[in-house]
Structure formats: C-alpha cells, structure tokens
Protein backbone atom coordinates (compact mmCIF):
# COMPACT_ATOMS: atom_id res chain seq x y z
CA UNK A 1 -1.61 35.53 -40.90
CA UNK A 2 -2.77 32.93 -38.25
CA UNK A 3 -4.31 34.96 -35.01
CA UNK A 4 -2.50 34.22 -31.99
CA UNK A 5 -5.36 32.41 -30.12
CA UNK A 6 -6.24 29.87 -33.13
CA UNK A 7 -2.14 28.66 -32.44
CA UNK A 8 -2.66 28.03 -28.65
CA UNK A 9 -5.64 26.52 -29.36
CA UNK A 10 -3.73 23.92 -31.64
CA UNK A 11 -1.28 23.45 -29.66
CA UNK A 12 -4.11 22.86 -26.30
CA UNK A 13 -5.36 20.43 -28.70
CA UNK A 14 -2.14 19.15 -29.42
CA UNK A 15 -1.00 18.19 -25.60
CA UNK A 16 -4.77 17.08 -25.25
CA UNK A 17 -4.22 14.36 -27.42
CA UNK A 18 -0.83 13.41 -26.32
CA UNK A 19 -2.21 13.17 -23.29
CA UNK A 20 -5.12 10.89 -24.04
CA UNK A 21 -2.54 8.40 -26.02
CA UNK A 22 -0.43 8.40 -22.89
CA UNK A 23 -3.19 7.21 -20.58
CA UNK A 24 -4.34 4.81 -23.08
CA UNK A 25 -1.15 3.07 -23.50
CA UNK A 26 -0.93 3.19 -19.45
CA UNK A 27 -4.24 1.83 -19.29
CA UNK A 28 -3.44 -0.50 -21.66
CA UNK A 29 0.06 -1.92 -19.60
CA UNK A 30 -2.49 -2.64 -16.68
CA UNK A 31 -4.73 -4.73 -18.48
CA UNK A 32 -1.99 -6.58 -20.32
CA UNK A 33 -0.07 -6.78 -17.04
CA UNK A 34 -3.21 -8.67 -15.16
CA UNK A 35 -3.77 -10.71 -17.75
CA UNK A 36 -1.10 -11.60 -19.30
CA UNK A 37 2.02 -10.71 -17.02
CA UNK A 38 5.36 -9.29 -17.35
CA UNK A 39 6.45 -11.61 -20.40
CA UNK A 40 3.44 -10.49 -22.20
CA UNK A 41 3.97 -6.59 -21.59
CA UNK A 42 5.34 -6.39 -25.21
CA UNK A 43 5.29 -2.87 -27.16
CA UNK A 44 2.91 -4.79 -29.74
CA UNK A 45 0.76 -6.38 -26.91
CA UNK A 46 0.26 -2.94 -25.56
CA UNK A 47 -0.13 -0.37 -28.52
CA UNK A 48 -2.74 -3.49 -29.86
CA UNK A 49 -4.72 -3.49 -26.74
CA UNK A 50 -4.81 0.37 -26.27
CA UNK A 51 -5.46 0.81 -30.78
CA UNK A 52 -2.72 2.66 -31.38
CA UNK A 53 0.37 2.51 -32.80
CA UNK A 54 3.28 0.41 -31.15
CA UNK A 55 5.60 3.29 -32.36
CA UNK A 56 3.50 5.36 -29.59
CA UNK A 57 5.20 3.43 -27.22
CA UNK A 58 8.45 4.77 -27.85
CA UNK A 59 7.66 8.19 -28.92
CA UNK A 60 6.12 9.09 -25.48
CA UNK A 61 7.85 6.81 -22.89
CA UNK A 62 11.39 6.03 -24.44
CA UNK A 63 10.89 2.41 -24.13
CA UNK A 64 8.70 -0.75 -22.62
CA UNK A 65 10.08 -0.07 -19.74
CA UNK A 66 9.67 3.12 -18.90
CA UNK A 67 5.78 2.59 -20.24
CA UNK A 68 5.67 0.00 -17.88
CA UNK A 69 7.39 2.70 -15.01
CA UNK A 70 4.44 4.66 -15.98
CA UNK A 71 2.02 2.31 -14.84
CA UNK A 72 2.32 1.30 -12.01
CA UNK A 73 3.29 5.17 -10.79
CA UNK A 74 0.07 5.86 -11.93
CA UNK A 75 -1.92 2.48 -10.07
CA UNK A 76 0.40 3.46 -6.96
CA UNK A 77 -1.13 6.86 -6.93
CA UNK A 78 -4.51 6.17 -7.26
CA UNK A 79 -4.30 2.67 -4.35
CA UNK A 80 -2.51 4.90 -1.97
CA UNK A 81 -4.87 7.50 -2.12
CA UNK A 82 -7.87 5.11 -1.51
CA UNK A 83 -6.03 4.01 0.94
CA UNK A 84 -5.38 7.00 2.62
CA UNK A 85 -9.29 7.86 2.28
CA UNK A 86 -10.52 4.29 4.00
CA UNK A 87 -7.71 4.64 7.07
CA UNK A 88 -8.87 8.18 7.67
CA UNK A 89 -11.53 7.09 9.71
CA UNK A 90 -9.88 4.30 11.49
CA UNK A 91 -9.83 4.44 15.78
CA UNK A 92 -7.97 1.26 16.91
CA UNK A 93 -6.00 -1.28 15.43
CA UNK A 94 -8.92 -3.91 15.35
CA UNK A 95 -10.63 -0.90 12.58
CA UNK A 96 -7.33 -0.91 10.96
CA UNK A 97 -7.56 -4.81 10.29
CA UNK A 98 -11.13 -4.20 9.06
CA UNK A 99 -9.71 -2.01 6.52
CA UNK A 100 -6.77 -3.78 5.53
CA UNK A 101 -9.19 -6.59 4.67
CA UNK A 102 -11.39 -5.11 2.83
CA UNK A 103 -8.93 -3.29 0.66
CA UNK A 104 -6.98 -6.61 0.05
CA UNK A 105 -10.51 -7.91 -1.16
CA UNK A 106 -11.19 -4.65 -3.52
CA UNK A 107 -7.38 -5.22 -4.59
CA UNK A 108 -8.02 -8.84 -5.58
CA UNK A 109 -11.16 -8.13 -7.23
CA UNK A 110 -9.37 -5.78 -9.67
CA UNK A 111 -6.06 -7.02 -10.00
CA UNK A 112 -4.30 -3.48 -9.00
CA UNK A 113 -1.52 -5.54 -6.67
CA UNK A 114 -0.96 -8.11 -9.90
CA UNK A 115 0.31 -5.42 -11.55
CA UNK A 116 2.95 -4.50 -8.74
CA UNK A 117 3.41 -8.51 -8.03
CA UNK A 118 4.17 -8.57 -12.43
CA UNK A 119 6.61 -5.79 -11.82
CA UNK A 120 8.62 -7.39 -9.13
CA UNK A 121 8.77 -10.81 -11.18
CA UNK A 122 10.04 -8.99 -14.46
CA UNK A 123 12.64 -7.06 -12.31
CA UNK A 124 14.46 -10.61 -11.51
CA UNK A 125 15.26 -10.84 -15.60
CA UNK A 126 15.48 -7.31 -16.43
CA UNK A 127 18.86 -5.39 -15.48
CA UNK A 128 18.30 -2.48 -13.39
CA UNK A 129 14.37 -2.76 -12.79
CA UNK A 130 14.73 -3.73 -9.61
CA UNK A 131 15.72 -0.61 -7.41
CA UNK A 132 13.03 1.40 -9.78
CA UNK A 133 10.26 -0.94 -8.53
CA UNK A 134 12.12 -0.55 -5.11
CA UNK A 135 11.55 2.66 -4.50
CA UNK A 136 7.83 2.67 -5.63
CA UNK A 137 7.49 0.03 -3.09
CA UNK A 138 8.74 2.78 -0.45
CA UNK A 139 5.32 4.92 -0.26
CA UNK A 140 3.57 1.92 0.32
CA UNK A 141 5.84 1.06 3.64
CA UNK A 142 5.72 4.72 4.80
CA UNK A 143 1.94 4.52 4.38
CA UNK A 144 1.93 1.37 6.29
CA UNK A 145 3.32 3.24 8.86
CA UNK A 146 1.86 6.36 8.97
CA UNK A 147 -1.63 4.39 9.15
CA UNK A 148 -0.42 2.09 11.92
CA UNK A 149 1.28 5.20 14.30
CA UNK A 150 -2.20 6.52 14.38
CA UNK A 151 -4.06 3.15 14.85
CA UNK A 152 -1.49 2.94 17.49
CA UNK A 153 -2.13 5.95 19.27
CA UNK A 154 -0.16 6.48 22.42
CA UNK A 155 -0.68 2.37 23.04
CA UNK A 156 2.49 1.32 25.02
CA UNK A 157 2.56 -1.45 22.76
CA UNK A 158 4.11 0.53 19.85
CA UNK A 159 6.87 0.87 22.11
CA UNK A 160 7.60 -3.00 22.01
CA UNK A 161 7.87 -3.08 18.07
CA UNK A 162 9.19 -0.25 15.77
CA UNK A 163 6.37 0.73 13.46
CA UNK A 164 8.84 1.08 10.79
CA UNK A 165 9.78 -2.65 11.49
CA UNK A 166 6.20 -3.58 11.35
CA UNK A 167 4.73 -1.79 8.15
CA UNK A 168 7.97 -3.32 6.49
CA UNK A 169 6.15 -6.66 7.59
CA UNK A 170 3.14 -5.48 6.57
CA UNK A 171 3.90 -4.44 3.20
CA UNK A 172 5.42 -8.15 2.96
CA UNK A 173 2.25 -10.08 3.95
CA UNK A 174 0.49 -8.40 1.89
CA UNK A 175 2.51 -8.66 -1.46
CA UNK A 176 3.06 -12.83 -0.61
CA UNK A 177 -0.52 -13.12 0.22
CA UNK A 178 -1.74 -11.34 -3.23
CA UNK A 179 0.60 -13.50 -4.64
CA UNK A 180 -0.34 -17.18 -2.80
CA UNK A 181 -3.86 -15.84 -3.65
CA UNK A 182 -3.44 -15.37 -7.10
CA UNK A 183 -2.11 -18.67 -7.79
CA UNK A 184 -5.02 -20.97 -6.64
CA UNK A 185 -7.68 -18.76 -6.80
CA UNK A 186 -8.51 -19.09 -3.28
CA UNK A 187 -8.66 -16.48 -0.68
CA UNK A 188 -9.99 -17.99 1.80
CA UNK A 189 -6.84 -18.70 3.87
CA UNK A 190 -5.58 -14.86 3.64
CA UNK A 191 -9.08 -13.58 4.92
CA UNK A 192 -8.80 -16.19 7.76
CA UNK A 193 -5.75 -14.76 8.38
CA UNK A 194 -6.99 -11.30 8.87
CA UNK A 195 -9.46 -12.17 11.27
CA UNK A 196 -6.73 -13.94 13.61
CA UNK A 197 -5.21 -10.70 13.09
CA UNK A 198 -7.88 -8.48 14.31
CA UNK A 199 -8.33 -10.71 17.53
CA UNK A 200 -4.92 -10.28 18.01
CA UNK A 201 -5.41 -6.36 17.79
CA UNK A 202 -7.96 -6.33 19.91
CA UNK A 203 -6.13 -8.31 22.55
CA UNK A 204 -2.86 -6.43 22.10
CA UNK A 205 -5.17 -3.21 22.61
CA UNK A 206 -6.57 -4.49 26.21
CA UNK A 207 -3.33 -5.64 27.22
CA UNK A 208 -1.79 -2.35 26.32
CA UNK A 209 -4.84 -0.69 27.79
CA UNK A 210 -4.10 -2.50 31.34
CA UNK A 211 -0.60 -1.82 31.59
CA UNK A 212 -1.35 1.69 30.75
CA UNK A 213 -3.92 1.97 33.28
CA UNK A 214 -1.56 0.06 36.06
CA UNK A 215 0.93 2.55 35.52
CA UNK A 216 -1.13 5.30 35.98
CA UNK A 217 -2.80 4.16 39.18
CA UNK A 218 0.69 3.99 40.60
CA UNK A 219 1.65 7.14 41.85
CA UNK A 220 5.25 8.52 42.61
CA UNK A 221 6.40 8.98 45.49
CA UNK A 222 8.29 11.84 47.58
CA UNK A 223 11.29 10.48 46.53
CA UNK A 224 10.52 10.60 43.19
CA UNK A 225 10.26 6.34 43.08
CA UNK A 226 7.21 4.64 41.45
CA UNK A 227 6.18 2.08 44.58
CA UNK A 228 6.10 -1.78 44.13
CA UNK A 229 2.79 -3.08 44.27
CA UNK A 230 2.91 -4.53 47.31
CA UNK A 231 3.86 -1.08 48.71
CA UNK A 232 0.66 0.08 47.19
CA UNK A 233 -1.53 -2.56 48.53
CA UNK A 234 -3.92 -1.62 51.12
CA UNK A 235 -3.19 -2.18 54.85
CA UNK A 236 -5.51 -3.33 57.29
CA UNK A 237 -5.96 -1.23 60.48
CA UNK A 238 -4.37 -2.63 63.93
C-alpha cells in the first residue's frame, strides 16, 4: 500500500507542473501578442512558441480566448504593481509626469501596453471580448486616479476637474500614444508631449499655490464675510 505522504507528494508535483504549463502558455500569448498581434494569437502559434502541446491550450484555459484573458490579467498585475511602486514616492504633479514618462518609456521598450493595445483591436472582431477587456481596463483608470488625488494633494485645482474625469483622459493618452508610437517607431513626439505636460504641472501647481495662499491671507470678518480686496488694502493715515 502507497504511504500517505508519497500521494501528496504526487499530487504537489502534479499542480507544480500544471502550473508551470500554464505560465508557459501565458508567457507564450505575450510574446506572440507583441510580435505578431491578435490575428496571430492562434492555439498552434502559442502551444509552438511555449513547446507544448496546442491541446494544452484547451485543457487548462477552455479556449484561445480565455488563454488570451489570462494574459493580459497576468501583464495587468505585474504593470500596475510597478506602477504603484514608482508613484509611491511621487510629491507634486510635475514628479508624477516624471514618472508617467518614464514608465511609458519602460512600457515601450518591452511591449507590455502592445499586448493590451492587441487585445482591444481583436475585441472589434471577436463577439463579446470587448466588455472583458473593459473591465481590465478599469484598474488602470482607478490607478490613474488614485495616483493623481495624491499628486494633487489638497491643490484647489483638483477642484476645477474631477480626477475621475481626468485619469479617464489619462488612461486614453496613454493607450493612443502607445499606439501612434508603435506604428512609426518614433517616440519622439509622445516624450515631447510629456514635457509640455510637466510645465503645465508645474504652472498649474503655482497657480493653485497663489490662490491658495490669497485665500488664506484673507481673513473673515465679524460678520462672518470674507472682505474684497480692496477692503483689505492698506490705508494711509490722515
């Protein structure tokens, strides 16, 4: 008779290697999807670039779909934590442009936002793909926001424009710029773009900066009535 530990340690070895055949054939989607694009992210494509068999495909995921799912969860986890590492240490909005850029950079570099730009392209031609790449968009947009809320600070200027509104916008940019970027190879105009951006913090930050000041130095009244400033202005002695 088989001892009891010998079985679970089958069966550890058995979910072990289910699990290494899963990442593979993730791994694998990423690759193909960068290189090759959504109309190359075939079940034979994938099982031949990860070396196993296409049957895998189907056995752990369902379908090419659902493999595909998979994916970019798993590239979605891993960006979003990054990013939640590199806007940890971020001050000011200006920092938070800094940031941006150089992620957008890394994210170029490795093709992680191809994969998410190859998702939304399939999910014009593939029934019901489109709200599941939908709602992994959504993390991204309440990360935006999150990260811009504390850029923000207590910066009257967040009370001008919803940061809700404005990570949506974010989110946007950054998805058409990956795109525009990936077509011509040049990223030059997108980088330009983020340093018109950051001056554009800054001077949002100063102006926000002065009104918050001017308000301050205004005090209320007895009656309870902020003064005009020419109430405030000083008087010269008779």
């Amino acid at each position: 008779m088989a001892k009891s530990g010998k079985a679970s340690k089958l069966r550890r070895e058995g979910a072990d290697g289910a699990a290494d055949s899963r990442r593979l054939l993730i791994d694998a989607v990423v690759e193909t999807l960068k290189v090759d694009g959504f109309g190359g992210a075939s079940a034979r494509a994938i099982a031949g670039r990860a070396g196993c068999n296409q049957g895998l495909v189907f056995y752990y995921f369902g379908s090419v779909v659902n493999l595909l799912l998979a994916a970019l969860d798993a590239v979605s986890a891993d960006r979003l934590e990054h990013y939640g590492e590199a806007v940890s240490r971020v001050d000011s909005p200006a920092e938070l442009v800094d940031v941006a850029a150089t992620i957008f950079e890394e994210d170029l570099d490795a093709g992680y936002v191809s994969v998410l730009v190859a998702m939304i392209a399939g999910a014009s031609s593939t029934p019901g793909l489109g709200p599941e790449v939908a709602a992994r968009i959504a993390p991204w947009v309440q990360f935006a926001q999150g990260a811009i809320e504390g850029a923000m600070g207590d910066s009257p200027i967040g009370s001008v424009v919803p940061s809700g509104d404005l990570a949506f916008v974010v989110v946007a940019l950054y998805l058409g710029m990956e795109m525009l970027t990936h077509l011509d190879g040049d990223r030059v105009p997108a980088l330009a773009l983020f340093d018109h951006a950051k001056g554009l913090a800054a001077l949002l930050a100063a102006l926000g900066s002065g009104v918050a000041g001017a308000g301050a130095a205004r005090e209320v009244n007895p009656q309870g009535q902020i003064p005009t400033e020419a109430e405030t202005e000083p008087r010269e002695a008779p």
